[in-house]
Protein backbone atom coordinates (compact mmCIF):
# COMPACT_ATOMS: atom_id res chain seq x y z
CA UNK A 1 24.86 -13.39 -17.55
CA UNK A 2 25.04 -9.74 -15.53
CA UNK A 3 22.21 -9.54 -13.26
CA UNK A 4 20.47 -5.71 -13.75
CA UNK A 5 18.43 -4.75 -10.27
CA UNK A 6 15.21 -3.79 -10.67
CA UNK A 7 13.18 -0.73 -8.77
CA UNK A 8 10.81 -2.91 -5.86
CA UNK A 9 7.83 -1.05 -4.14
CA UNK A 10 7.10 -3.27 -1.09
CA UNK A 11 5.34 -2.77 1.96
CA UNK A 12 5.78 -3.59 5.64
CA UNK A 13 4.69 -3.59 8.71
CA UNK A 14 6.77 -3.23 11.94
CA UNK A 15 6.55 -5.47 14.67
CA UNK A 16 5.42 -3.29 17.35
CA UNK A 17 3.27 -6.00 18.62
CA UNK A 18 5.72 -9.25 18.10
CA UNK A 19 5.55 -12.01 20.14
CA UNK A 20 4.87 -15.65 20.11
CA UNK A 21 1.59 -16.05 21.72
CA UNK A 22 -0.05 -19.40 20.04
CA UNK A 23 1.54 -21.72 18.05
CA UNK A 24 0.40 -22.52 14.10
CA UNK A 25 3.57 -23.69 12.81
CA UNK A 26 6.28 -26.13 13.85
CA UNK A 27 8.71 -22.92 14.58
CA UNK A 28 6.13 -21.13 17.38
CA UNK A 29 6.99 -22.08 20.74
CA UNK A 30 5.24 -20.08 23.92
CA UNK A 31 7.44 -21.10 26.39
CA UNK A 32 10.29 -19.15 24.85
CA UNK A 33 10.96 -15.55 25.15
CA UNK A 34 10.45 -12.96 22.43
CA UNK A 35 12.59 -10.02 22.46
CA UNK A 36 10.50 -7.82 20.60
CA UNK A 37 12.99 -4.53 21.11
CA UNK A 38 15.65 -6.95 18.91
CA UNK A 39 12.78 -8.06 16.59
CA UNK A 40 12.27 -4.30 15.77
CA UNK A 41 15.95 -3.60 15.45
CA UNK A 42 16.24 -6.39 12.81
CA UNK A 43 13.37 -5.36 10.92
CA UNK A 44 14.50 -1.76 11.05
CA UNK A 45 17.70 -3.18 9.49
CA UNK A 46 15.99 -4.92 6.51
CA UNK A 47 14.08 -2.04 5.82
CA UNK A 48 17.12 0.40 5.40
CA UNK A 49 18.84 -2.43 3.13
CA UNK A 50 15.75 -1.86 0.67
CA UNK A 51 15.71 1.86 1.35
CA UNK A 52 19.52 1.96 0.37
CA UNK A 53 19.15 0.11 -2.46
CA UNK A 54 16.56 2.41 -3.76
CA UNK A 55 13.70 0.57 -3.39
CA UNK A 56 9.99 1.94 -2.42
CA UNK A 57 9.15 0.92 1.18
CA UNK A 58 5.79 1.97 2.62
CA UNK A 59 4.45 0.90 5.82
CA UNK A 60 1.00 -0.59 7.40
CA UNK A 61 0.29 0.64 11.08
CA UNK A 62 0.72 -2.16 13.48
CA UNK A 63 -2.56 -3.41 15.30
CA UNK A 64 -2.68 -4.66 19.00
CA UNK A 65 -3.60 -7.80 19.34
CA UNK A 66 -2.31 -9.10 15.79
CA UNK A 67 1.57 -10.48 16.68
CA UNK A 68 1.93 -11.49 13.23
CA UNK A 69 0.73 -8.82 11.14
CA UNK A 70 4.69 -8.23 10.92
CA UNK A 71 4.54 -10.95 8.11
CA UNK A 72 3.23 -8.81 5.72
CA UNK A 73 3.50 -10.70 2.62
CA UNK A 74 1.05 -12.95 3.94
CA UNK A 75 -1.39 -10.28 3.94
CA UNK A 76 -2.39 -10.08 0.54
CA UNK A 77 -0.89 -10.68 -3.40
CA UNK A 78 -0.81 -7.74 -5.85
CA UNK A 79 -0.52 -8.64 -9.51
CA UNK A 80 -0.76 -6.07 -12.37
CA UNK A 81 -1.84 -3.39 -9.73
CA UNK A 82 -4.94 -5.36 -8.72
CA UNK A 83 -4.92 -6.73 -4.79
CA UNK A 84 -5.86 -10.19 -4.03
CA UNK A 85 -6.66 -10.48 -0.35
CA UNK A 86 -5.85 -13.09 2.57
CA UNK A 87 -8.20 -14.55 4.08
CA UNK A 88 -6.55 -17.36 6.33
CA UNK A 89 -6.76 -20.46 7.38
CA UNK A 90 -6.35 -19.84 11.11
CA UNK A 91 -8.87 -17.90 13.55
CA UNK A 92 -6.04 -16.27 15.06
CA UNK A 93 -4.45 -14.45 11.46
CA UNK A 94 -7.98 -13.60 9.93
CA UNK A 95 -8.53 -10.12 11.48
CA UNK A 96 -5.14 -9.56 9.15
CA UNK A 97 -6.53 -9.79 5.60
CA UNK A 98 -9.20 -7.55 6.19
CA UNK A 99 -6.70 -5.01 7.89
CA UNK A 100 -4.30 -5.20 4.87
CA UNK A 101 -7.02 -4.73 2.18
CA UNK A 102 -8.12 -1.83 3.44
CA UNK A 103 -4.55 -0.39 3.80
CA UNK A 104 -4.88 -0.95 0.05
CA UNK A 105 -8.27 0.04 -0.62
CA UNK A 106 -7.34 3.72 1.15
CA UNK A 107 -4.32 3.95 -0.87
CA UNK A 108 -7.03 3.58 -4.80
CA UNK A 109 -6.04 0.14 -5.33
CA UNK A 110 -8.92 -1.82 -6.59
CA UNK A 111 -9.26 -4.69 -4.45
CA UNK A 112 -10.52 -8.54 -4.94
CA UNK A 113 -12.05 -9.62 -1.52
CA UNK A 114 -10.78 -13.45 -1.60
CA UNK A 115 -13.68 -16.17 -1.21
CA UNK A 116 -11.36 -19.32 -0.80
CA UNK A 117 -8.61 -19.35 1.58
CA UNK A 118 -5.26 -17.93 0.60
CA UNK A 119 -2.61 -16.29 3.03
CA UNK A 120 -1.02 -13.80 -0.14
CA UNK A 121 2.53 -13.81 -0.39
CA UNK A 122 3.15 -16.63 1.47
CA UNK A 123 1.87 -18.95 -1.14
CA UNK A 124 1.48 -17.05 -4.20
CA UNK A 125 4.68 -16.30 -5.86
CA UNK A 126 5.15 -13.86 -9.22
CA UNK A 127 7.89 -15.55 -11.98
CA UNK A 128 7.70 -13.64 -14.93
CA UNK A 129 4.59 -14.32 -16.34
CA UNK A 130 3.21 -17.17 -14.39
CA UNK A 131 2.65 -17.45 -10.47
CA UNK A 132 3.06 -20.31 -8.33
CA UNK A 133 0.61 -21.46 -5.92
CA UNK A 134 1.48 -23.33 -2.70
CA UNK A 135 -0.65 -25.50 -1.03
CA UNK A 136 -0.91 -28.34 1.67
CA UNK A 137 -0.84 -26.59 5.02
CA UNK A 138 -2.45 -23.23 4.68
CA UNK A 139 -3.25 -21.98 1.36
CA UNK A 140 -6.26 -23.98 -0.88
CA UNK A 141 -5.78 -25.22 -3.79
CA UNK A 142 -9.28 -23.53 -5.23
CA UNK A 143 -7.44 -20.50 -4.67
CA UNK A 144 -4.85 -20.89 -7.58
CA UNK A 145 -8.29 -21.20 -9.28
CA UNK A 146 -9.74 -18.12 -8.33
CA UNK A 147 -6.36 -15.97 -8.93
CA UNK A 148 -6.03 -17.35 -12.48
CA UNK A 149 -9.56 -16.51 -13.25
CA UNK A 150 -9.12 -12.70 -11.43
CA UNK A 151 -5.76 -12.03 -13.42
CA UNK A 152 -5.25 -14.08 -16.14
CA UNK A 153 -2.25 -15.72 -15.39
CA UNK A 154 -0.92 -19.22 -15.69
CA UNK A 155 -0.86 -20.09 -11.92
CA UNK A 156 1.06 -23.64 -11.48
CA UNK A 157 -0.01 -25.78 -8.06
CA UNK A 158 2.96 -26.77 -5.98
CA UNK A 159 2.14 -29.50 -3.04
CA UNK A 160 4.15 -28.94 0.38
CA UNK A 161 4.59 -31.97 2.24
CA UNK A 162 6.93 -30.88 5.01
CA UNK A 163 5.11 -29.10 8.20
CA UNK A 164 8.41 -27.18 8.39
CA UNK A 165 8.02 -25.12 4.93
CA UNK A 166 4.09 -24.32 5.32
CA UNK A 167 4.38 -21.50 3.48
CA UNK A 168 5.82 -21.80 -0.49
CA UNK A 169 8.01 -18.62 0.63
CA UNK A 170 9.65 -20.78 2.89
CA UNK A 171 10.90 -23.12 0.51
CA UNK A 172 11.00 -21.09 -2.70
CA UNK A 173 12.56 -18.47 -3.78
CA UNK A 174 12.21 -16.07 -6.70
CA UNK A 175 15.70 -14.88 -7.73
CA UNK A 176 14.64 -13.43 -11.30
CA UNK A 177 11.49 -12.21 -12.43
CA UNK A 178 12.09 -11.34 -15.61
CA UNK A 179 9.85 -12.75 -18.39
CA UNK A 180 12.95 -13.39 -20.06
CA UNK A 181 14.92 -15.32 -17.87
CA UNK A 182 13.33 -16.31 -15.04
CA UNK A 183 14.82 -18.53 -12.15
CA UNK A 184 14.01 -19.48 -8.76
CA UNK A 185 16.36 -21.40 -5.97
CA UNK A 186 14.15 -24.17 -4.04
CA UNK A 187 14.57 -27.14 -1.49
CA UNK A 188 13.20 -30.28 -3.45
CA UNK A 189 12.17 -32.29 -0.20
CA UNK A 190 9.91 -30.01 0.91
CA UNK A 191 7.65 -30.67 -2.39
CA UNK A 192 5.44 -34.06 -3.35
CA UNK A 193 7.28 -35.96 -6.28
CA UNK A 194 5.17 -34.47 -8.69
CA UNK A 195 5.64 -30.72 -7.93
CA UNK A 196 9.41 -31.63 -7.82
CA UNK A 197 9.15 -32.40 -11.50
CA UNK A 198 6.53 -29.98 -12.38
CA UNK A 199 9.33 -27.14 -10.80
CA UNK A 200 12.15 -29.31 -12.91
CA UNK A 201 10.36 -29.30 -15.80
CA UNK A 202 9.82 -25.50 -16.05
CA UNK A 203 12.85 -24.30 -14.47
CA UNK A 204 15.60 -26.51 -15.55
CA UNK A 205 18.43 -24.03 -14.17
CA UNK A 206 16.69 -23.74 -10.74
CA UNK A 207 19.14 -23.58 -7.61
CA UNK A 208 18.46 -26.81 -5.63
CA UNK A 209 19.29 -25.55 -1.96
CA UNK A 210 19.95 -27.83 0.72
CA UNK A 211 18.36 -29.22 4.02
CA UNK A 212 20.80 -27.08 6.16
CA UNK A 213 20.37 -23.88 4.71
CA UNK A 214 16.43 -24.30 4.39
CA UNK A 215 16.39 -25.26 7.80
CA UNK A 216 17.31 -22.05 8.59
CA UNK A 217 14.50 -20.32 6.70
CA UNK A 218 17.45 -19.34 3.48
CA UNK A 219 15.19 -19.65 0.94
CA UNK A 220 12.53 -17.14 2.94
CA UNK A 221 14.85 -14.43 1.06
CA UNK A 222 13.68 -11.26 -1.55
CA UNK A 223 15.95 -10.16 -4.04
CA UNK A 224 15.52 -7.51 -6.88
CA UNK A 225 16.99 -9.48 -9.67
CA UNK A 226 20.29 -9.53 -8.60
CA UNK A 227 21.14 -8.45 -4.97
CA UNK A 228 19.35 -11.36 -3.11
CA UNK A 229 18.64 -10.80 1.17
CA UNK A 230 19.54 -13.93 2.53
CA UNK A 231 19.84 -15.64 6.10
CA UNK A 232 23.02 -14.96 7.53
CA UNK A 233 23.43 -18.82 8.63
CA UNK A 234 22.14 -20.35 4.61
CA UNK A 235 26.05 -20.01 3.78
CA UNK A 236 25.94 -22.79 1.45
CA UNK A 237 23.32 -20.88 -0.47
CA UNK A 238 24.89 -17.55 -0.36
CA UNK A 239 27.75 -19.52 -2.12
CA UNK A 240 25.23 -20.67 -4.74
CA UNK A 241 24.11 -17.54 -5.26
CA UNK A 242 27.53 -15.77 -6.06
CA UNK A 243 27.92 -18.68 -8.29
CA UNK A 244 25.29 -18.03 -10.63
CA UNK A 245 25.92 -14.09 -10.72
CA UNK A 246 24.21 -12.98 -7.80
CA UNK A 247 25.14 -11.17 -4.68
CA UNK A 248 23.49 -12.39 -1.25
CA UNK A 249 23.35 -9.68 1.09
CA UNK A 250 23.17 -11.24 4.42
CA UNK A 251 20.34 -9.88 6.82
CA UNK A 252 19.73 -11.29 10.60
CA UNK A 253 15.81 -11.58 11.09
CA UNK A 254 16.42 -14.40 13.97
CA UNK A 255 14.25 -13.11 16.52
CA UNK A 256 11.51 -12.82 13.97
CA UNK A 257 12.20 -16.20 12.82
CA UNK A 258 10.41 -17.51 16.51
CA UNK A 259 7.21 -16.87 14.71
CA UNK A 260 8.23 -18.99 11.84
CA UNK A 261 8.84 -16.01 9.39
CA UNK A 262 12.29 -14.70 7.86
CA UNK A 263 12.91 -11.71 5.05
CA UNK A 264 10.18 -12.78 2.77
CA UNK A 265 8.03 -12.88 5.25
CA UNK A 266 8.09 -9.21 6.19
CA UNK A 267 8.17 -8.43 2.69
CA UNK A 268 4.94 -7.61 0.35
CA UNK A 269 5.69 -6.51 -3.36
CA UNK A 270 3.11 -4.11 -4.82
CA UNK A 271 3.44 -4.59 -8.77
CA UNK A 272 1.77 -2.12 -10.30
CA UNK A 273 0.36 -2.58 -13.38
């Protein structure tokens, strides 16, 4: 089928602050060096991709003190113009959700202040009509509850069971978001058995990506329906990709990836309603 782009409006946050100063995930380690001039030159690049694509890119100020405020999709989940906010599971990342709501809150969005934990973006992923929820490391599960109740929508519980893929966004990817014909590209090992059949029964044409390319954070990639950022090292999934119609643009974000966060990661969609 021909793959039709879609108009994004995201927002992002550069990482004027980046560095690796504690460690929450199994890809944070203090003893090596950050380059945070490279970090910024990276992110600069993934921002002019979207810009030249036509996309809508607005941007957070950066706040001292908060390294990973970079990863903006983890700072809230918009849905039908309404903002669900972050509130996270570690003391270190909490200051963030507040900081991103009100971003939101200035702009007139009407904003949902989040009683169970969630970190947005990170675990909360829009497929058409129905959002997936990750949980198992960060995000709980009486959060899927709470964001089907605020929006309405179907949200299915996936179980991570690999350290390495904390966030869903790390081992998920949403490829097409149309209502439609929606598909996703995943890594099946880093789900329980029964979320690996819950994602094969409802998306029977998913990409299954492999343990070398999701190693390398692939599947952390955004794509507008048919041009699809990817990690220039997931080449077996950029080759899947051009396979089933779509066209992986390769963007280097390995500096950033030292925190444990790739395209996706600096990446928040505002869908309007």
């Amino acid at each position: 089928m021909e793959r039709i782009s879609t108009p994004r409006h995201f927002l992002m946050c550069r990482p004027t602050y980046f560095t690796v100063s504690y460690e929450i995930n199994p890809w944070m380690n203090k003893t090596i060096e950050v380059d945070t001039d490279l970090a910024i030159r990276q992110w600069d690049t993934l921002r002019e991709t979207y810009l030249s694509w036509g996309h809508t890119v607005e941007l957070i100020d950066p706040l001292p003190g908060l390294p990973d405020m970079v990863y903006a999709a983890n700072g809230a989940t918009v849905v039908d113009g309404l903002v669900y906010s972050a509130n996270f599971r570690h003391p270190e990342r909490q200051p963030e959700g507040p900081a991103y709501q009100k971003w939101f809150a200035d702009a007139g969005y009407l904003t949902h202040t989040a009683a169970e934990i969630n970190e947005g973006e990170g675990d909360i992923l829009v497929v058409g009509d129905v959002i997936l929820g990750g949980s198992g490391f960060r995000t709980d599960p009486a959060a899927h509850r709470e964001l089907a109740d605020l929006t309405g929508h179907e949200v299915i519980s996936l179980e991570l069971v690999n350290p390495h893929f904390y966030h869903l966004d790390t081992a998920l990817t949403v490829l097409d978001s149309d209502p439609a014909h929606p598909m996703i590209a995943y890594h099946p090992a880093a789900f329980s058995a029964a979320s690996q059949q819950v994602l094969a029964d409802r998306f029977p044409d998913a990409i299954h990506v492999s343990a070398a390319d999701a190693a390398h954070l692939g599947l952390n990639a955004v794509s507008d329906n048919r041009r699809v950022v990817v990690a220039p090292l997931a080449t077996g999934y950029a080759a899947q990709l051009r396979a089933a119609g779509f066209e992986p643009h390769p963007v280097d974000t390995s500096e950033l990836l030292k925190g444990g966060g790739g395209a996706k990661c600096c990446t928040l969609e505002i869908r309007e309603a």
